[in-house]
C-alpha atoms as a PDB file:
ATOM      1  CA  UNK A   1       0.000   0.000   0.000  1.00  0.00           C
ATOM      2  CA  UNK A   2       3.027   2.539   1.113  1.00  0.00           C
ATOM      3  CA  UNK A   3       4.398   2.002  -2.890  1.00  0.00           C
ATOM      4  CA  UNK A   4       1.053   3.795  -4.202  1.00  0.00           C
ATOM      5  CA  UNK A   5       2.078   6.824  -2.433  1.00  0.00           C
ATOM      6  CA  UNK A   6       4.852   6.796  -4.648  1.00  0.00           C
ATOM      7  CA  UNK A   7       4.145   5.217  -7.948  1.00  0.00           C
ATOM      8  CA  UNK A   8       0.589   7.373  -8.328  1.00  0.00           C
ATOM      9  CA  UNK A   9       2.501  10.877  -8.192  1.00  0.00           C
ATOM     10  CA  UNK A  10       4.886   9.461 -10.389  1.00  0.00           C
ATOM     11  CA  UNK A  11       2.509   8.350 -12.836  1.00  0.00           C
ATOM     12  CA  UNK A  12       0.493  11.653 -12.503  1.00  0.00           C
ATOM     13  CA  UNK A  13       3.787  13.600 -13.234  1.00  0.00           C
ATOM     14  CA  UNK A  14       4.978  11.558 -16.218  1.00  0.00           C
ATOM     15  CA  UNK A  15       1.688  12.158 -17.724  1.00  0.00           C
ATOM     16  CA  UNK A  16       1.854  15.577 -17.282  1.00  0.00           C
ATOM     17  CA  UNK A  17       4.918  15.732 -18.934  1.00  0.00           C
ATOM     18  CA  UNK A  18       3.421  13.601 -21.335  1.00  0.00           C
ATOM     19  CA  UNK A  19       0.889  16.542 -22.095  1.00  0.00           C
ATOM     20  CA  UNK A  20       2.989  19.166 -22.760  1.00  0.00           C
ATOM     21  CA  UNK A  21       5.154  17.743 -24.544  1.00  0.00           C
ATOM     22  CA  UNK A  22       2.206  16.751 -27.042  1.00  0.00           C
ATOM     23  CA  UNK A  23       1.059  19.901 -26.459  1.00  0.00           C
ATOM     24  CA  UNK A  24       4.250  22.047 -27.092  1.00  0.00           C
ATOM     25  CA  UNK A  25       4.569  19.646 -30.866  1.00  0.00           C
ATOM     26  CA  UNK A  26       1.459  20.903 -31.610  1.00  0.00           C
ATOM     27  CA  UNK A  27       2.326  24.317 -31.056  1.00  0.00           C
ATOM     28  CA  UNK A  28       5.303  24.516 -32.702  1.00  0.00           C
ATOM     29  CA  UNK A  29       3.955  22.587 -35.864  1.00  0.00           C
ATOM     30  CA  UNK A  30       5.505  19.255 -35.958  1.00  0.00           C
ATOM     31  CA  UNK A  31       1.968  17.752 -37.517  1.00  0.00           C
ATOM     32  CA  UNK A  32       1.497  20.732 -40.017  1.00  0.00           C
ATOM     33  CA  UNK A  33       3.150  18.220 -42.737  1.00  0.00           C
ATOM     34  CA  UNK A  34       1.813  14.345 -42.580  1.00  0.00           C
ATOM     35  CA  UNK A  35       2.164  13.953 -46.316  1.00  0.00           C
ATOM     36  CA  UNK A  36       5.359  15.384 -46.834  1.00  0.00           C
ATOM     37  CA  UNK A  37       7.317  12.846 -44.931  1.00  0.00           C
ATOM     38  CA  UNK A  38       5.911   9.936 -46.886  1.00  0.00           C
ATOM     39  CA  UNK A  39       6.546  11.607 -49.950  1.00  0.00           C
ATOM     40  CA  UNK A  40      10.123  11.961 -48.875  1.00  0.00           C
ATOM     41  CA  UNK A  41      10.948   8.359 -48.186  1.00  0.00           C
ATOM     42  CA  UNK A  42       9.254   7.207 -51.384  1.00  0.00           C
ATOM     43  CA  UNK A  43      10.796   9.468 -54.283  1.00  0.00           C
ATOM     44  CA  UNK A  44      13.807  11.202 -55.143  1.00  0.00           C
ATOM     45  CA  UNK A  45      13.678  15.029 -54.382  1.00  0.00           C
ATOM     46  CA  UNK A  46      14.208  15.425 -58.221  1.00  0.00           C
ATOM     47  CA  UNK A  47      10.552  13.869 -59.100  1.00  0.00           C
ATOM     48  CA  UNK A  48       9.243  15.746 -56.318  1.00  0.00           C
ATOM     49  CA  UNK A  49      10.238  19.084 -57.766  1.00  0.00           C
ATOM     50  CA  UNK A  50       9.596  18.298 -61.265  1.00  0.00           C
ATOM     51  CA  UNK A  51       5.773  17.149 -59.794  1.00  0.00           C
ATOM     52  CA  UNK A  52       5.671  20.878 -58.000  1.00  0.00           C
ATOM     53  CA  UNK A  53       6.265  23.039 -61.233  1.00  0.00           C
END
C-alpha cells in the first residue's frame, strides 16, 4: 500500500509531462506536414520538384 504513495505521483507527473510535450509539438507545428514525410521516403527530391512546377 506505502508504494502507491509513490508510484501514483509518479505516474500523474509523467503524464503531465506527457501533455505538454504533445502539447508544445502541436504548437510549434511538428503535424502541419503528414504527407510530406511519406513523400520523402518514397521518391527522389528530383521527381518531387519536377511534380511541384
Amino acid at each position: 500500500m506505502t508504494g502507491l504513495l509513490f508510484l501514483i505521483p509518479a505516474a500523474l507527473f509523467l503524464g503531465l509531462i506527457g501533455l505538454f510535450a504533445f502539447l508544445w509539438s502541436m504548437k510549434s507545428g511538428q503535424y502541419d506536414d503528414l504527407d510530406g514525410a511519406s513523400y520523402r521516403a518514397l521518391f527522389e527530391e528530383d521527381e518531387i520538384e519536377r511534380e511541384g512546377k
